[in-house]
N, C-alpha and C. Protein backbone atom coordinates (compact mmCIF):
# COMPACT_ATOMS: atom_id res chain seq x y z
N UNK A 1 8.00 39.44 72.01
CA UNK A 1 7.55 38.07 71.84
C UNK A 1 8.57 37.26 71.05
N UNK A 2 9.10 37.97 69.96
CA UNK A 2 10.22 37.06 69.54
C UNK A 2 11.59 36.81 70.22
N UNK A 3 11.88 37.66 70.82
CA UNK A 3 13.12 37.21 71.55
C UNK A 3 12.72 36.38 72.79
N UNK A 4 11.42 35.88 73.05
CA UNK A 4 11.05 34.88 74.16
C UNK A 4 10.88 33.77 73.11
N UNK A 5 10.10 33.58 71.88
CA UNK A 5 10.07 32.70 71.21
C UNK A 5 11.77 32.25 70.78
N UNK A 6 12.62 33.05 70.23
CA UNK A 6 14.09 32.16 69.88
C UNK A 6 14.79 31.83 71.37
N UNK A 7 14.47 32.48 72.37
CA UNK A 7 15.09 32.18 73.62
C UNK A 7 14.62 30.81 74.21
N UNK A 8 13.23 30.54 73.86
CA UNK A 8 12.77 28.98 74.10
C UNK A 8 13.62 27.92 73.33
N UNK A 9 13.24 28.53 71.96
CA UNK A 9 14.07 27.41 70.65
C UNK A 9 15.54 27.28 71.21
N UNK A 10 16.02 27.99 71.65
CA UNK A 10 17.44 27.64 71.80
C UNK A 10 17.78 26.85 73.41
N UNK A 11 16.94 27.33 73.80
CA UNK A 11 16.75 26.46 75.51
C UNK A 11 16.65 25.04 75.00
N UNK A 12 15.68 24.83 73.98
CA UNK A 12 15.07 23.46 73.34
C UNK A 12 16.55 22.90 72.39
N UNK A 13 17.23 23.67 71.69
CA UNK A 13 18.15 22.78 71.09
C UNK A 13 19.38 22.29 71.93
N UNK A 14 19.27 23.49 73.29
CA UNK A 14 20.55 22.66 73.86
C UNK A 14 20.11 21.55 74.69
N UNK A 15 18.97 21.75 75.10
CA UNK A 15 18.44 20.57 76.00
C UNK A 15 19.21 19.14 75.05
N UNK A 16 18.38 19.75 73.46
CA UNK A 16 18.82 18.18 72.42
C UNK A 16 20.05 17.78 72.49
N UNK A 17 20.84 18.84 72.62
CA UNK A 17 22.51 18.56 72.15
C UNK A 17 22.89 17.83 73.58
N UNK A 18 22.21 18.68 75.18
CA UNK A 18 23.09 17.67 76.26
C UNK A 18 22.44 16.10 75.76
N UNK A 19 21.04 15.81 75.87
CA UNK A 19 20.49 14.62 75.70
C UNK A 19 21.48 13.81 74.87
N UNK A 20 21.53 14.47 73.14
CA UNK A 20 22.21 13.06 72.87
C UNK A 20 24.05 13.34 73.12
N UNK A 21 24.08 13.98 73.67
CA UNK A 21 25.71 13.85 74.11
C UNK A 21 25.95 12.67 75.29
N UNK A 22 24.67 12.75 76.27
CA UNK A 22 24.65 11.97 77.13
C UNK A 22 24.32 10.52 76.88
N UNK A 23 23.63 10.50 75.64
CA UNK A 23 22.60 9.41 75.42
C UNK A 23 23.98 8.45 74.12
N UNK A 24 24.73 8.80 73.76
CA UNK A 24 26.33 8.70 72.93
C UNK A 24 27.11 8.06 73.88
N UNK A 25 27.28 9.37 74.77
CA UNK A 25 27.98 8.76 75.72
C UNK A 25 28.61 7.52 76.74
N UNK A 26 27.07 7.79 77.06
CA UNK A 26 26.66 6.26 77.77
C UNK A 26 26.50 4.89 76.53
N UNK A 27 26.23 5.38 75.56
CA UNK A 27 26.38 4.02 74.68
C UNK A 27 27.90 3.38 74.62
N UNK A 28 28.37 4.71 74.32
CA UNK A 28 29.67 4.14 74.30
C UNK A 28 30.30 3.73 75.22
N UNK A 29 30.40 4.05 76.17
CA UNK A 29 31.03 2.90 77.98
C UNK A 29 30.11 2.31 78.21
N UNK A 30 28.66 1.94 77.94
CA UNK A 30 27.84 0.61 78.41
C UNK A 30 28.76 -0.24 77.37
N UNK A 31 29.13 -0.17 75.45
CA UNK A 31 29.73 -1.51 75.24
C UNK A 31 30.97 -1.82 75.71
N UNK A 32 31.80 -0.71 76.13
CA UNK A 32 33.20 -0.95 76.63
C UNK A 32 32.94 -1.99 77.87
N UNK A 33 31.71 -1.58 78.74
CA UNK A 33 31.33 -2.51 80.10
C UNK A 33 31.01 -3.66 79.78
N UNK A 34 30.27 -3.52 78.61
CA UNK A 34 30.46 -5.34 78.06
C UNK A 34 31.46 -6.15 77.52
N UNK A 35 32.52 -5.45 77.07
CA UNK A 35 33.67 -6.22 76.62
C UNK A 35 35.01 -6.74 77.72
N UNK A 36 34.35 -6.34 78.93
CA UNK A 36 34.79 -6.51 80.35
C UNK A 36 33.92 -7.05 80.92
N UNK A 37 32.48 -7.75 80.72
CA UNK A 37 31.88 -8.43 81.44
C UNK A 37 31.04 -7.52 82.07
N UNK A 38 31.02 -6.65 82.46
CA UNK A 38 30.35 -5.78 83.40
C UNK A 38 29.05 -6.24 83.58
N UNK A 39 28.17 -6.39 82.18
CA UNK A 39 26.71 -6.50 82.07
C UNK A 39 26.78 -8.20 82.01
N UNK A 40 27.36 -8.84 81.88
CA UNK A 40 26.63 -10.39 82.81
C UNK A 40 28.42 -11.07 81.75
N UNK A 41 27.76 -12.60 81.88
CA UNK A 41 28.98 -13.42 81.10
C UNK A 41 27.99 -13.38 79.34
N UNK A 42 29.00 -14.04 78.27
CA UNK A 42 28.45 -14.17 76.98
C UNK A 42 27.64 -15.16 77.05
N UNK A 43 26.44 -14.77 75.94
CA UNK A 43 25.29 -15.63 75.72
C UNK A 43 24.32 -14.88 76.84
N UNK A 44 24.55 -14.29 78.04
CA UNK A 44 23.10 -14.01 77.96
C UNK A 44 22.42 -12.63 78.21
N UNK A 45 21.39 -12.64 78.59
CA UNK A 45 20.34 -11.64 78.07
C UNK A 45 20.95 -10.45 78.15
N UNK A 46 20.42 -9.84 76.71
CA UNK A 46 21.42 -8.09 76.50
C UNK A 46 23.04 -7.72 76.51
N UNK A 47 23.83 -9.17 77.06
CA UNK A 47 24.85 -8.98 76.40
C UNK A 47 25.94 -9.92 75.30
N UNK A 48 26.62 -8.78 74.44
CA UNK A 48 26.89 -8.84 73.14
C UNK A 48 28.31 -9.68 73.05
N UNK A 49 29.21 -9.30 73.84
CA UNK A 49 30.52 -10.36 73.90
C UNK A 49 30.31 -10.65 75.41
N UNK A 50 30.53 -10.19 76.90
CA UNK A 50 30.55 -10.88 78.00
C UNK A 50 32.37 -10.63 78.09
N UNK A 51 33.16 -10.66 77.84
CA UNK A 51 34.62 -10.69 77.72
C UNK A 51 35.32 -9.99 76.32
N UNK A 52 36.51 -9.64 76.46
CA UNK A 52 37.43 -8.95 75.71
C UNK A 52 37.75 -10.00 74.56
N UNK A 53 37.60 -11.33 74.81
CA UNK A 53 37.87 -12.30 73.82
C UNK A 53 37.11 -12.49 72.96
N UNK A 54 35.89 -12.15 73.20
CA UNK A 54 35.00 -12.30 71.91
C UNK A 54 35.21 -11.02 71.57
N UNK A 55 34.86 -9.93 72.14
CA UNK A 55 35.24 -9.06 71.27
C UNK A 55 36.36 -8.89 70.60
N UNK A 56 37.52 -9.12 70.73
CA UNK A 56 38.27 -9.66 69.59
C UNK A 56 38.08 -10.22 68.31
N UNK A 57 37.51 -11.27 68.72
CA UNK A 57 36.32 -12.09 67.41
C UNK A 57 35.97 -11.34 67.05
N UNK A 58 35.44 -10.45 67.36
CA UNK A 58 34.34 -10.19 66.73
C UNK A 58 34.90 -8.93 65.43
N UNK A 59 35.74 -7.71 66.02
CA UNK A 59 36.68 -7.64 65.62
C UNK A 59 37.43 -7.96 64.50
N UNK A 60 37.42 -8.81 64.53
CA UNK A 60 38.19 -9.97 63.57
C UNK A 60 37.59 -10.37 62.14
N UNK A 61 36.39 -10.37 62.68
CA UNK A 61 35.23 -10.90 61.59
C UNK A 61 35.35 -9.39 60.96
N UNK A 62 35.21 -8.00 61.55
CA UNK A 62 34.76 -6.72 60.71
C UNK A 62 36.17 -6.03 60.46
N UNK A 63 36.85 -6.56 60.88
CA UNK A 63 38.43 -6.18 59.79
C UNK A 63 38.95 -7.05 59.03
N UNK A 64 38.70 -8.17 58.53
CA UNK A 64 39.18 -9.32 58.09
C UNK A 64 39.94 -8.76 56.56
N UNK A 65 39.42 -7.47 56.28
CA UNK A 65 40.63 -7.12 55.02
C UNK A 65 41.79 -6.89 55.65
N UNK A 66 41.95 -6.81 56.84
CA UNK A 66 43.21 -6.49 57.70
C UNK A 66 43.83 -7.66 57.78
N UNK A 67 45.64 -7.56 58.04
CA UNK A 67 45.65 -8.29 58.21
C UNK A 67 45.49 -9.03 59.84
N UNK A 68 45.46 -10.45 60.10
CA UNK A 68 44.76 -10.98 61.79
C UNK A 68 45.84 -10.60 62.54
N UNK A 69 46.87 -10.13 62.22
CA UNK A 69 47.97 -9.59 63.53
C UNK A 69 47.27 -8.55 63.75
N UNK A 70 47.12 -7.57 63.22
CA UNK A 70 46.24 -6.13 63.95
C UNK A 70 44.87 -6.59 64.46
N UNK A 71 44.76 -7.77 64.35
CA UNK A 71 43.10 -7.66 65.13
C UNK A 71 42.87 -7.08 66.61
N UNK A 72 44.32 -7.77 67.45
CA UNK A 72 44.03 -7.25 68.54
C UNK A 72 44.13 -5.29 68.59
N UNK A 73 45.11 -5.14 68.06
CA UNK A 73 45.38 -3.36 68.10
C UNK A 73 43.71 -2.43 67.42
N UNK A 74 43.66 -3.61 66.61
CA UNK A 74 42.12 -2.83 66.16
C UNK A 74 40.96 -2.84 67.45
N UNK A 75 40.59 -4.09 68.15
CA UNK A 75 40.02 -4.12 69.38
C UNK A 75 40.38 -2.92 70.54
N UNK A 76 41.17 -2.99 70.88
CA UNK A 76 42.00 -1.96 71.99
C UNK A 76 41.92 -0.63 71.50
N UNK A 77 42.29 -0.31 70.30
CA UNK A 77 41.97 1.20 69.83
C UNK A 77 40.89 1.68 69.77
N UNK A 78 39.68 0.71 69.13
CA UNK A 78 38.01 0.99 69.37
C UNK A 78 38.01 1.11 71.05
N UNK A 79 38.57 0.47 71.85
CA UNK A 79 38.27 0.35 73.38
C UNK A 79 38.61 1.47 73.90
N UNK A 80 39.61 1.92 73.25
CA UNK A 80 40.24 3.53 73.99
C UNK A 80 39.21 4.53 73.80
N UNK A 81 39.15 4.35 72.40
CA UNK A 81 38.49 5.53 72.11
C UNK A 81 36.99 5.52 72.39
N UNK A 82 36.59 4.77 71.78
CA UNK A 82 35.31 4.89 72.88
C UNK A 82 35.07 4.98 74.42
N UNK A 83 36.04 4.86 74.89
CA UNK A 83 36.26 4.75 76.40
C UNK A 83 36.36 7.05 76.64
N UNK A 84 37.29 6.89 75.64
CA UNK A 84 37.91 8.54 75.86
C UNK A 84 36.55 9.10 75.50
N UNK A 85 36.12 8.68 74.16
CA UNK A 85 34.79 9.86 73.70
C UNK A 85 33.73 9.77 74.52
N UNK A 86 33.52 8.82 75.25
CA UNK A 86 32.06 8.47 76.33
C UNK A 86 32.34 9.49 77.52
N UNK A 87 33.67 9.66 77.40
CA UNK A 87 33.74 10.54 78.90
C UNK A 87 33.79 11.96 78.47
N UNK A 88 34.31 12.39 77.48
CA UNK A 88 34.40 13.66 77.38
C UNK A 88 32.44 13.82 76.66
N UNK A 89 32.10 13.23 76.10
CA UNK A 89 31.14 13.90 75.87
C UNK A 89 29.55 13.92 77.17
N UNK A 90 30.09 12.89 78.10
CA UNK A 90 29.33 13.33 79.23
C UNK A 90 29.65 14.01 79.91
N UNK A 91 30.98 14.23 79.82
CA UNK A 91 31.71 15.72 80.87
C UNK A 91 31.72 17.22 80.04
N UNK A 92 31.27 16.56 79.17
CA UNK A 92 31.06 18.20 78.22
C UNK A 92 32.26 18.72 77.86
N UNK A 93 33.52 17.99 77.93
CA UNK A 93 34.70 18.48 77.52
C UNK A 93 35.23 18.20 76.11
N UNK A 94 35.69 19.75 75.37
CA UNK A 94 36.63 19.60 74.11
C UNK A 94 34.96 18.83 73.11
N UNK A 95 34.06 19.20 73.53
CA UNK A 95 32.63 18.59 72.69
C UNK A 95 32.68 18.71 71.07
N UNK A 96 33.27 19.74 70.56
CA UNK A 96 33.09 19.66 69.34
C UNK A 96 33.89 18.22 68.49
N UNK A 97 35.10 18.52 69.25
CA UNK A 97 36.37 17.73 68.88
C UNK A 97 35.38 15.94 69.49
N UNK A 98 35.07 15.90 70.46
CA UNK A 98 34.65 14.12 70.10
C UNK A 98 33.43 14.35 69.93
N UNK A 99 32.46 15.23 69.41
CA UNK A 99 31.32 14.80 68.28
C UNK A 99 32.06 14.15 67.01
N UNK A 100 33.19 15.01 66.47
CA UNK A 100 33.12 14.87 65.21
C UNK A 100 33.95 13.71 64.93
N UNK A 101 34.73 12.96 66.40
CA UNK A 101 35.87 12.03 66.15
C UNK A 101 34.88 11.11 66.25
N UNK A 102 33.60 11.07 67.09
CA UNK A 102 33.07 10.20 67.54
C UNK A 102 32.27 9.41 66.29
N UNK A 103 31.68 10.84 65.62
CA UNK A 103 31.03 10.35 64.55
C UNK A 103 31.60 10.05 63.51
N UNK A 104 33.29 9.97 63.16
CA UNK A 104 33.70 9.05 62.32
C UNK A 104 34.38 7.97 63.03
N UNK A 105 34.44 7.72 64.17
CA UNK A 105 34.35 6.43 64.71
C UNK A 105 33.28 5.31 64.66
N UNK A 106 32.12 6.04 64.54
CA UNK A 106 30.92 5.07 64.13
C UNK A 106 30.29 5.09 62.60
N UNK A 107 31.07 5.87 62.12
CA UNK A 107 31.12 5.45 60.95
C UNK A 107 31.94 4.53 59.83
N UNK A 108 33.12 4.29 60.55
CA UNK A 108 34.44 3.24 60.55
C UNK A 108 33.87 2.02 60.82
N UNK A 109 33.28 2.00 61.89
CA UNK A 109 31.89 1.17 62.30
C UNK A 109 30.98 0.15 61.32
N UNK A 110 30.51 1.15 60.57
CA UNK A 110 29.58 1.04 59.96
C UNK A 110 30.00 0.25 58.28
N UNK A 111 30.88 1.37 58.03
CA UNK A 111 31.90 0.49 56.98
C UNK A 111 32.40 -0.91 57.06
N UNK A 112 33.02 -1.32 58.18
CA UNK A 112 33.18 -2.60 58.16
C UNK A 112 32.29 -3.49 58.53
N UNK A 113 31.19 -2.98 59.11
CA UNK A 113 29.60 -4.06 59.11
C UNK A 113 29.69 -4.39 57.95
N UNK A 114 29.28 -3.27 57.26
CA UNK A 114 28.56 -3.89 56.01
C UNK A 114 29.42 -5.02 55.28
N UNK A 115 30.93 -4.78 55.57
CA UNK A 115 31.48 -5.75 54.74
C UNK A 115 31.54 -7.18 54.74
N UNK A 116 30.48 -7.38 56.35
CA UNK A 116 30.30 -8.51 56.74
C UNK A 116 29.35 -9.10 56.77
N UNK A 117 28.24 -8.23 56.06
CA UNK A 117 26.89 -8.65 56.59
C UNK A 117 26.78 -9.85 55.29
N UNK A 118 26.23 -11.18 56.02
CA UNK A 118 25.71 -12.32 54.55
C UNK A 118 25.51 -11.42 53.32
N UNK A 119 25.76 -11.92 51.98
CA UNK A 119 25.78 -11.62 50.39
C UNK A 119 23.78 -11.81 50.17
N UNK A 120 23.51 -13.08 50.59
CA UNK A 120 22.03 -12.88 50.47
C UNK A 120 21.02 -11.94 51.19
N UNK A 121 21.51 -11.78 52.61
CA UNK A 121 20.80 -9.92 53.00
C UNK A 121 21.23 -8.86 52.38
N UNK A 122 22.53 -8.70 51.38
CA UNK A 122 22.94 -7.32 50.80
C UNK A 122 21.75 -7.53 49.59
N UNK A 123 21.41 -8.59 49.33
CA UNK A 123 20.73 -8.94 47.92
C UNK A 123 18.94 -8.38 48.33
N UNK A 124 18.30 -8.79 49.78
CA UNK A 124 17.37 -8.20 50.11
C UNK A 124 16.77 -6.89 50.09
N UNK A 125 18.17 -6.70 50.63
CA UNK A 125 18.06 -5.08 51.01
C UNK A 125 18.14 -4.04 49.93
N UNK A 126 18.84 -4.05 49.06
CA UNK A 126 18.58 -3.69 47.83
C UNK A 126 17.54 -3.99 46.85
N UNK A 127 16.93 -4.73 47.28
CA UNK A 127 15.68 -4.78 45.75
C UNK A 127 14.49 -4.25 46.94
């Protein structure tokens, strides 16, 4: 009975691991498809830039300790790589290697949000 019980559990964790490899994946080339328009033009429903030019902007706004000549190289390098990690982790290839690039790619991410988010929501969110 126990080697049918850990033989389930482990059926069950890889199921988890394809899910969010797939579910990563696809996040990451659905925004690359928006920074190419794919999902409609900017402004409307569900999409975030519509073109490569706002995403630039946008870009721009979450590196701004940078200096604005790298804005574009900063755009294009997020574009690669998310482009590269979306595919290998739905093709199941080299997986360990873009979990762990992936997840300090969105954590690079995350760092420069915050550095942008309004001074009066950092003030919310903390008390």
């Amino acid at each position: 009975m126990n080697s049918k019980a850990a033989q389930l559990r482990e059926n069950g964790t890889e199921i988890v691991r394809l899910f969010a490899r797939f579910a990563l994946g696809a996040s990451f080339l659905s925004a690359v498809a928006d920074r190419f328009g794919l999902w409609g033009p900017y402004g409307a429903k569900n999409v975030s830039w519509g073109n490569f030019a706002h995403f630039v902007e946008y870009t721009g706004a979450v590196t701004s300790l940078f200096p604005s000549s790298s804005t574009v190289s900063f755009a294009w390098a997020a574009t690669v790589a998310e482009t590269l990690f979306g595919i290998l982790l739905i093709a199941g290839f080299k997986i360990r290697m873009a979990s762990v690039l992936s997840g300090l790619l969105l954590l690079s991410f995350g760092d420069k949000c915050y550095l942008v988010v309004p001074k009066p929501l950092v003030t919310i969110w903390r008390n």
